[in-house]
C-alpha atoms as a PDB file:
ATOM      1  CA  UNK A   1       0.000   0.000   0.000  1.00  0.00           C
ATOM      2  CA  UNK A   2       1.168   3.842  -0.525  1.00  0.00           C
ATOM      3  CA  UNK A   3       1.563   6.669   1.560  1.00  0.00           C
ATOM      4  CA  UNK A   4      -0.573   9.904   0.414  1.00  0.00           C
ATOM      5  CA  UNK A   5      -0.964  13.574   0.937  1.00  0.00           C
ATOM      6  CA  UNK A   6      -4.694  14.346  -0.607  1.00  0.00           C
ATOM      7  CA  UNK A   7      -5.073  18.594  -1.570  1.00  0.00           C
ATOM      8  CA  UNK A   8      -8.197  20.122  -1.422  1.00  0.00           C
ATOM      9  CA  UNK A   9      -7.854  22.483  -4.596  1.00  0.00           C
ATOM     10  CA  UNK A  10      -9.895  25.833  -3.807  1.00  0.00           C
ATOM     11  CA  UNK A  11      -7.657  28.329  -1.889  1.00  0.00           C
ATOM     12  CA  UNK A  12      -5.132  25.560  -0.811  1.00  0.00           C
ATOM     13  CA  UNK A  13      -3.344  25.139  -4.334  1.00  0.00           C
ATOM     14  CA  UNK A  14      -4.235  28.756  -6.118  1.00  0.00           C
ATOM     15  CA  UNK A  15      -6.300  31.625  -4.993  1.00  0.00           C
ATOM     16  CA  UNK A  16     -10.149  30.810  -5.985  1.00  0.00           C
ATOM     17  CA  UNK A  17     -10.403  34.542  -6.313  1.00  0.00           C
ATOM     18  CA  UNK A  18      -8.203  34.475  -9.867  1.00  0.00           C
ATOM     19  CA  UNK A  19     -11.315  32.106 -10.933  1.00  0.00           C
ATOM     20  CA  UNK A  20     -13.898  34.391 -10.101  1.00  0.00           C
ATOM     21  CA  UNK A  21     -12.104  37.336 -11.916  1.00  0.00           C
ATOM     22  CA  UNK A  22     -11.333  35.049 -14.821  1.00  0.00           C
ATOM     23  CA  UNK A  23     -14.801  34.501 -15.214  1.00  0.00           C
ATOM     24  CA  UNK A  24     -16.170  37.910 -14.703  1.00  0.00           C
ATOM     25  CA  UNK A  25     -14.042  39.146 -17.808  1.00  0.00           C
ATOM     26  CA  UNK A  26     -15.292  36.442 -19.978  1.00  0.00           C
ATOM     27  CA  UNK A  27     -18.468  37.405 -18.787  1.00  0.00           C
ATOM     28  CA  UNK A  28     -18.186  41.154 -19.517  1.00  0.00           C
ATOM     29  CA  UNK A  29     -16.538  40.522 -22.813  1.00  0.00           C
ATOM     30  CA  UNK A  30     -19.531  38.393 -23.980  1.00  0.00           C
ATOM     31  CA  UNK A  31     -21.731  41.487 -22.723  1.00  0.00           C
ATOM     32  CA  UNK A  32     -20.308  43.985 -24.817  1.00  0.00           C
ATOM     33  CA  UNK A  33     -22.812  42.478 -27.481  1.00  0.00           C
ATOM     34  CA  UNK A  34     -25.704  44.180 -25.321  1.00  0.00           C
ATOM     35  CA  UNK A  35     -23.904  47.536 -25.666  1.00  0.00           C
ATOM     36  CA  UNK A  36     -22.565  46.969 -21.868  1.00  0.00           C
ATOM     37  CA  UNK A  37     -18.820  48.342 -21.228  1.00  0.00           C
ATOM     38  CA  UNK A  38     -16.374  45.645 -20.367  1.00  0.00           C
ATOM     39  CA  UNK A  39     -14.137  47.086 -17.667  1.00  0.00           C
ATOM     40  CA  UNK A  40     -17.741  48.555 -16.100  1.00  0.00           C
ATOM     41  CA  UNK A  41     -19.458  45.487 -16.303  1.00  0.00           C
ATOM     42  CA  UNK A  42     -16.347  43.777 -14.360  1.00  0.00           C
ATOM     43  CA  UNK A  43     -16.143  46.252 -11.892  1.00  0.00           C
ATOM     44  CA  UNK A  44     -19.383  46.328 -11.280  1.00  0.00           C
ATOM     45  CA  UNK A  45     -19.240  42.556 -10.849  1.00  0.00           C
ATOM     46  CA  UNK A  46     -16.220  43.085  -8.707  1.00  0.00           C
ATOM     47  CA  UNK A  47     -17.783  45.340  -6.315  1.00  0.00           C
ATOM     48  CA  UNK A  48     -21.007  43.117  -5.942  1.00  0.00           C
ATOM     49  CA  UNK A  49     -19.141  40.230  -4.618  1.00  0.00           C
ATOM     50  CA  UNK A  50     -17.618  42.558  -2.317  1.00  0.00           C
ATOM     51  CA  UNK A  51     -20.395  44.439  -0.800  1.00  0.00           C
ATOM     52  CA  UNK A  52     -23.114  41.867  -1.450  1.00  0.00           C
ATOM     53  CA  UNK A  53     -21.002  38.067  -1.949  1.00  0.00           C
ATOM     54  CA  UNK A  54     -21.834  35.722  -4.150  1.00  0.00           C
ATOM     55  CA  UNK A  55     -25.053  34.922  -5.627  1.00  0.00           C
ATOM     56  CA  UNK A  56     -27.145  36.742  -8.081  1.00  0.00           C
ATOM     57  CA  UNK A  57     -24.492  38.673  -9.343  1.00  0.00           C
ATOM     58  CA  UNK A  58     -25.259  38.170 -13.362  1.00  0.00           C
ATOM     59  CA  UNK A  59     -28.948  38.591 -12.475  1.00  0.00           C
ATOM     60  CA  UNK A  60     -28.236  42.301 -10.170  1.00  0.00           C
ATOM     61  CA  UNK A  61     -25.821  43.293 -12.852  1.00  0.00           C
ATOM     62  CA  UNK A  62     -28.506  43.041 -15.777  1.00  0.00           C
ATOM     63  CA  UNK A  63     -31.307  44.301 -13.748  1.00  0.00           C
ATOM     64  CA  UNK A  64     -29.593  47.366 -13.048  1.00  0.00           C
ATOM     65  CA  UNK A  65     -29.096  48.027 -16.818  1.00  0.00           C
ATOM     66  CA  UNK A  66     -33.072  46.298 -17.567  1.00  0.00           C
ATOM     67  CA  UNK A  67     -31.526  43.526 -19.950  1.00  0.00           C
ATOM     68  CA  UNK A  68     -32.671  41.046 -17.246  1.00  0.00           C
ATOM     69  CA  UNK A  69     -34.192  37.929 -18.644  1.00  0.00           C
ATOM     70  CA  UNK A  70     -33.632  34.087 -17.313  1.00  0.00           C
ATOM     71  CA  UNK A  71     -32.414  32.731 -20.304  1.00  0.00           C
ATOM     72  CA  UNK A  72     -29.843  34.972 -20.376  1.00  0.00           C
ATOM     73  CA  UNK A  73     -28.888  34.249 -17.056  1.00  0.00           C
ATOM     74  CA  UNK A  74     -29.008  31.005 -17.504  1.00  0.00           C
ATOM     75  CA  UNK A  75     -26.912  31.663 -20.358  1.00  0.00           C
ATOM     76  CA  UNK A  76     -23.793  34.097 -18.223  1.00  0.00           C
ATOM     77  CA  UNK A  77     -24.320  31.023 -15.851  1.00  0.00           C
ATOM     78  CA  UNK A  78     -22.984  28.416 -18.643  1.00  0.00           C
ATOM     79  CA  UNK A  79     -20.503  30.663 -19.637  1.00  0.00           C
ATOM     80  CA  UNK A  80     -18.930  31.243 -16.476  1.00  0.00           C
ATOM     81  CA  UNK A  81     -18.903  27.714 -15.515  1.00  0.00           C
ATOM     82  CA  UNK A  82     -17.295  26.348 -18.835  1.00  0.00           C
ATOM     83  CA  UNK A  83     -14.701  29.486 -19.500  1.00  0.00           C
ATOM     84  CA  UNK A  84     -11.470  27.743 -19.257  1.00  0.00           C
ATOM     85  CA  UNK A  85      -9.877  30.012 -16.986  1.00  0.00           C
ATOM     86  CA  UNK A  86      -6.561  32.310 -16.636  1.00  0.00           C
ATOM     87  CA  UNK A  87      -5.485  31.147 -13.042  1.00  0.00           C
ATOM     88  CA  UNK A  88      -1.921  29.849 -11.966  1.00  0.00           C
ATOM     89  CA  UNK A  89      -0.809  27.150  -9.238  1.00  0.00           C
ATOM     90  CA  UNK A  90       0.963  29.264  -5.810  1.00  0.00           C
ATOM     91  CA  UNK A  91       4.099  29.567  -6.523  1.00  0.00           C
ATOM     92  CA  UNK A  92       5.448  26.631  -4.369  1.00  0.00           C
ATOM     93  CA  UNK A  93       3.250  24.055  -5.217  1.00  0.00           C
ATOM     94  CA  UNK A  94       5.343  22.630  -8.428  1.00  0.00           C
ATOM     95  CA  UNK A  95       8.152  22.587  -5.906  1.00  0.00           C
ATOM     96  CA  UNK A  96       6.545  20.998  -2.979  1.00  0.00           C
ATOM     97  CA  UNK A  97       4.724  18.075  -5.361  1.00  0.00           C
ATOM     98  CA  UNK A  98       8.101  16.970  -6.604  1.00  0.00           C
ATOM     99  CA  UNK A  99       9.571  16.918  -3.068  1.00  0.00           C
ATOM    100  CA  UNK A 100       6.863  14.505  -2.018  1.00  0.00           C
ATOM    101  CA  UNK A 101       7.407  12.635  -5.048  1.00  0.00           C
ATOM    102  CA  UNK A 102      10.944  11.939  -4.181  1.00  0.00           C
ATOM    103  CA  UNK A 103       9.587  11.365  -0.461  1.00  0.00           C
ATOM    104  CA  UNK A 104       7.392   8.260  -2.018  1.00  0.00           C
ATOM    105  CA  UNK A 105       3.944  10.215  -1.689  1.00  0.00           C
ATOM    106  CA  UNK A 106       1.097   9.629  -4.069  1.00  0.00           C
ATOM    107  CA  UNK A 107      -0.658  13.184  -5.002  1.00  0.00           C
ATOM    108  CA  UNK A 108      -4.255  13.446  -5.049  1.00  0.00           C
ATOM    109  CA  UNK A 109      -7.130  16.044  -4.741  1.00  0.00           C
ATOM    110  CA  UNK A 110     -10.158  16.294  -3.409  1.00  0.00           C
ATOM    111  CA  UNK A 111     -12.553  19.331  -4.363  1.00  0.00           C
ATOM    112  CA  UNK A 112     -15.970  20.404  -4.158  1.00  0.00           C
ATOM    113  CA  UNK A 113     -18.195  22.007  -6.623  1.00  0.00           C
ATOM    114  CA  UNK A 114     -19.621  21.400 -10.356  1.00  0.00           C
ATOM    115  CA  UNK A 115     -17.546  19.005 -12.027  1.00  0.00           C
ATOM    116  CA  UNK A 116     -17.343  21.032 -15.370  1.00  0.00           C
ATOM    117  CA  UNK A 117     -15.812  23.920 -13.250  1.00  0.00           C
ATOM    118  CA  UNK A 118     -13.584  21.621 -11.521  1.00  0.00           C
ATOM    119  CA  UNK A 119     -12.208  19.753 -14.987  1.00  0.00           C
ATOM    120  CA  UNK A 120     -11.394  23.362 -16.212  1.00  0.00           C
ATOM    121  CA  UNK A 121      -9.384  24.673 -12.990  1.00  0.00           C
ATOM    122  CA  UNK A 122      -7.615  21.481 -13.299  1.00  0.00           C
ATOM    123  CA  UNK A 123      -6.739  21.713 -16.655  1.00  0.00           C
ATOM    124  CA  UNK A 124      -5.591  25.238 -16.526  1.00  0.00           C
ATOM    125  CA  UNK A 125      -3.604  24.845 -13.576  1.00  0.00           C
ATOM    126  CA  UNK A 126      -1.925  21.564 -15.879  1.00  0.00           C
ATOM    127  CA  UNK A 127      -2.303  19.671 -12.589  1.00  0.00           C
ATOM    128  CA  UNK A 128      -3.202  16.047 -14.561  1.00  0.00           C
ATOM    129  CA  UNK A 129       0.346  16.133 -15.716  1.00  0.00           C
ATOM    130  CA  UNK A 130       1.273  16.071 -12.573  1.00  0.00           C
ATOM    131  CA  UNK A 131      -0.729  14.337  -9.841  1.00  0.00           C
ATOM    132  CA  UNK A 132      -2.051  10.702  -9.717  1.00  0.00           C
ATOM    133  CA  UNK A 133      -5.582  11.269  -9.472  1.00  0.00           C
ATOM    134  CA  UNK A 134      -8.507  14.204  -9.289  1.00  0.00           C
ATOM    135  CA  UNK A 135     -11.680  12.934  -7.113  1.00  0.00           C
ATOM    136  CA  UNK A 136     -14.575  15.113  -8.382  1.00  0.00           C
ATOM    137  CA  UNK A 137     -16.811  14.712  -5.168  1.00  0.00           C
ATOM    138  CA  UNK A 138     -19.739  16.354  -7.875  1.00  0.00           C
ATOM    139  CA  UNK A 139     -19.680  12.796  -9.586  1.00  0.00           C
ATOM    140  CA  UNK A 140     -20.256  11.118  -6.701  1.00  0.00           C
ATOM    141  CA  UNK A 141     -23.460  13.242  -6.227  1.00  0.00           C
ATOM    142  CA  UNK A 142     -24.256  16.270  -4.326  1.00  0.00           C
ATOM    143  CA  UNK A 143     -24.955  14.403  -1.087  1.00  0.00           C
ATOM    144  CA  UNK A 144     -21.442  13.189  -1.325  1.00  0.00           C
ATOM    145  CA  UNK A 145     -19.465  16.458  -1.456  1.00  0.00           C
ATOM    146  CA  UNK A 146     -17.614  17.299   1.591  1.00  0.00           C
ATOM    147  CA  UNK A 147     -17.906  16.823   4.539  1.00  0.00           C
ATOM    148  CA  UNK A 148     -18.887  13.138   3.286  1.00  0.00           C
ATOM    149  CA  UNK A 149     -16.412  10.252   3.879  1.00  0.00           C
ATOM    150  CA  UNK A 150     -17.441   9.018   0.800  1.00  0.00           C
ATOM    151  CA  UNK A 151     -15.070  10.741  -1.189  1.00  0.00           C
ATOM    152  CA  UNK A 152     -11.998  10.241   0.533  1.00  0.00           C
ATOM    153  CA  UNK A 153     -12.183   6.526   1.088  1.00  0.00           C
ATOM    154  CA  UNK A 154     -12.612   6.907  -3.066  1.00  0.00           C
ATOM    155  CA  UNK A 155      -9.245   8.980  -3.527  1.00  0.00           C
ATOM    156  CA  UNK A 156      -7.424   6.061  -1.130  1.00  0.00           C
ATOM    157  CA  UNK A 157      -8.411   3.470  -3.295  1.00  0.00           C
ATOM    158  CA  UNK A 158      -7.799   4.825  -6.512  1.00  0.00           C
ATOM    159  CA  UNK A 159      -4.008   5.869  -5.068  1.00  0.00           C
ATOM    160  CA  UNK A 160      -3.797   2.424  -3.840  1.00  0.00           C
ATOM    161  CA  UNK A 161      -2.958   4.070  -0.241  1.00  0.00           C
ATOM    162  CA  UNK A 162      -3.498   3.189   3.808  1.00  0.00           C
ATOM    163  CA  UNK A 163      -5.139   6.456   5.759  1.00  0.00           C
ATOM    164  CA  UNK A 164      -2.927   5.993   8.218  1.00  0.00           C
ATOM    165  CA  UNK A 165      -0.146   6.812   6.207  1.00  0.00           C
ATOM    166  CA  UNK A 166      -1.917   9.920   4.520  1.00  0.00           C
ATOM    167  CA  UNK A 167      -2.656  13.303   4.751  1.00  0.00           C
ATOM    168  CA  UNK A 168      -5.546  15.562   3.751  1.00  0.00           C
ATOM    169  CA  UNK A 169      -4.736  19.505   3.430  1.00  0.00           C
ATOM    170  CA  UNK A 170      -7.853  21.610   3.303  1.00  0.00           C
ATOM    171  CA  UNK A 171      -8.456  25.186   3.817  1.00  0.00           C
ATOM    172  CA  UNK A 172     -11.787  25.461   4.929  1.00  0.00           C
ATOM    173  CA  UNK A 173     -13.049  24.231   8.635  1.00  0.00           C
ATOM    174  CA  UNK A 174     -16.696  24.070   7.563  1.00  0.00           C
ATOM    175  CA  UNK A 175     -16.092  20.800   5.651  1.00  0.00           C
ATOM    176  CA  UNK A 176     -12.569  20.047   5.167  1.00  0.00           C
ATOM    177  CA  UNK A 177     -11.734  17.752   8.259  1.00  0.00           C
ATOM    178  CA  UNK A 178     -14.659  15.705   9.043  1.00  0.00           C
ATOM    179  CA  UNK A 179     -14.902  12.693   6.221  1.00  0.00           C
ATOM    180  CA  UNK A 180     -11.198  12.646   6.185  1.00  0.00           C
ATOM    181  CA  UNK A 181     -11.143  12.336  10.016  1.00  0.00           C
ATOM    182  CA  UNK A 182     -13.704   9.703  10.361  1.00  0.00           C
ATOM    183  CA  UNK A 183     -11.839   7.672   7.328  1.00  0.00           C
ATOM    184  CA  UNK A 184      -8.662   7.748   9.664  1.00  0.00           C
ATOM    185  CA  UNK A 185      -6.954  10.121   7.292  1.00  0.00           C
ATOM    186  CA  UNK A 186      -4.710  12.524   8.768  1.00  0.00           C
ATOM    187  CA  UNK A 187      -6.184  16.155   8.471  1.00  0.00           C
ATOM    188  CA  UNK A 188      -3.968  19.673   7.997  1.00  0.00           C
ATOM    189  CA  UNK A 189      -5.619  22.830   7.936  1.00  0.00           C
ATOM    190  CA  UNK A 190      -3.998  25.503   6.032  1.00  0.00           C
ATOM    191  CA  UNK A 191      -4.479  28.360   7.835  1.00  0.00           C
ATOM    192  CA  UNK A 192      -3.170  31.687   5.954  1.00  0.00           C
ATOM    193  CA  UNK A 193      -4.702  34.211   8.469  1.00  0.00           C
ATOM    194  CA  UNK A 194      -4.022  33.299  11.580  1.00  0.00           C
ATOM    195  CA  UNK A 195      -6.856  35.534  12.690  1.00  0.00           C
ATOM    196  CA  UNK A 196      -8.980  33.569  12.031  1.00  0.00           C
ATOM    197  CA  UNK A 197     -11.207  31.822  14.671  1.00  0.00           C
ATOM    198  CA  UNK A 198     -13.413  29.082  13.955  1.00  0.00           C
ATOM    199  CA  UNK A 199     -15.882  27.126  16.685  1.00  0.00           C
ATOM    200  CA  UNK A 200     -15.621  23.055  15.730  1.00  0.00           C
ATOM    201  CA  UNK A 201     -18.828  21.934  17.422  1.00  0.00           C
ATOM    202  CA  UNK A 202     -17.270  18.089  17.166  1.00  0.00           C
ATOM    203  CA  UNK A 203     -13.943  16.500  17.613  1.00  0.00           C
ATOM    204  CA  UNK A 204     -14.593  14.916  14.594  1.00  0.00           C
ATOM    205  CA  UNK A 205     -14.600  18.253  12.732  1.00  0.00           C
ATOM    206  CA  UNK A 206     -11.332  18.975  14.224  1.00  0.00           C
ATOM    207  CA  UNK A 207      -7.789  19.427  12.251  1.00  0.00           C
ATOM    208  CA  UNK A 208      -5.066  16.950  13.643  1.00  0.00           C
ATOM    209  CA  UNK A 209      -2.519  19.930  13.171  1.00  0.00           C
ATOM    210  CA  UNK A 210      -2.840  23.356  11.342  1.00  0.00           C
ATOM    211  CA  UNK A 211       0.083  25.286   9.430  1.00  0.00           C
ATOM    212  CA  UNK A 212       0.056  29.009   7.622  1.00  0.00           C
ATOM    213  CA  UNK A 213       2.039  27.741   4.410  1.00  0.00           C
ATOM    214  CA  UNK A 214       2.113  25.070   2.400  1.00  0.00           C
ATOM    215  CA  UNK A 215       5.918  25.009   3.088  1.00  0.00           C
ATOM    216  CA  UNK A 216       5.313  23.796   6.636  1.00  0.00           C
ATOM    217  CA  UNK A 217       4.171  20.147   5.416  1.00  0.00           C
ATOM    218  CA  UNK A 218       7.724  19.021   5.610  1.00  0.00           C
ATOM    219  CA  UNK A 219       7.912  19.636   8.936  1.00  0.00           C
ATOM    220  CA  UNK A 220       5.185  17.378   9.264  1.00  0.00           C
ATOM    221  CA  UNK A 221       6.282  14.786   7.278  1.00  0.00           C
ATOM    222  CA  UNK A 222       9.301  14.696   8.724  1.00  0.00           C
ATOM    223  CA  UNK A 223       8.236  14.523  12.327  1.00  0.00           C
END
């Protein structure tokens, strides 16, 4: 059996934020056919999911110029979600995958959210050429996206690998920790502000060990 270190993908391998502005430019391009202004229809998207999150964004944007109409928010919503996007691995994760490659480690990730998206962060990030497997929890069905075990007993068997041998890096405490926990998996939260507080209402939902940087996994490998 192998040893492996499972990545959530979302804000633990490159900033999701790059994907949201990615899309919002392909989306403001494609507007420019309704006589919109790119750069205003971007910031205008920008400043939305600042003041207001996400949700209804496309639909606000259009109502406040009265193009709104479902089908063509149905439409901004397919476009968005298939746009291969313009987003780039943190700069240490290249570095860090061929360390644990050399360490005996099988790669894998684990991430949340509409499998279409997913393929296309993937692919843009070129992570298939260098990972051993992608578990898209959206395949499995909806009721088996994280916090489910489901998927992370799936990502052990297609890496061949013992839980108690591997690690699962995650970034958020809502759902990251649980499944993984309850599999026997080792869990890691990556914790870039260290301001942030978070109230686990289980000790199942509990990280085994936190770090700030992805740099800090050798430490833990190594102790």
């Amino acid at each position: 059996m192998n040893k492996a270190v499972i990545f959530d993908l979302d804000d633990t391998l490159y900033p999701e934020i790059d994907y949201v502005k990615s899309g919002f430019h392909v989306i403001a391009k494609y507007l420019e056919r309704y006589g919109l202004n790119e750069i205003q229809s971007f910031d205008s998207m920008m400043e939305l999911l600042h003041s207001e999150g996400r949700g209804k964004i496309f639909d606000k944007l259009l109502l406040s110029h009265n193009l709104y109409s479902q089908d063509l928010v149905n439409s901004l919503v397919f476009i968005y979600r298939t746009h291969m996007p313009k987003i780039t691995l943190t700069e240490q994760v290249p570095i860090l995958f061929d360390i644990l490659r050399t360490k005996g480690y099988k790669i894998g990730i684990l991430t949340d959210g509409h499998t279409i998206m997913q393929i296309r962060k993937v692919e843009a990030l070129g992570l298939e050429k260098i990972i051993d497997t992608v578990v898209y929890t959206d395949v499995l069905g909806t009721s088996n996206w994280k916090p489910s075990e489901i998927p992370y007993k799936v990502a052990l068997e297609l890496m061949r690998a013992t839980p108690k041998q591997s690690f699962y890096i995650g970034d958020n405490p809502k759902k990251d920790f649980k499944g993984a926990n309850e599999v026997g998996i080792k869990t890691v939260w990556l914790k870039k502000d260290e301001s942030v507080k978070f109230d686990f209402n289980t000790v199942s939902e509990k990280p085994d060990l936190i770090i700030h940087s992805l740099e800090e996994i050798f430490n833990i490998l190594s102790s």
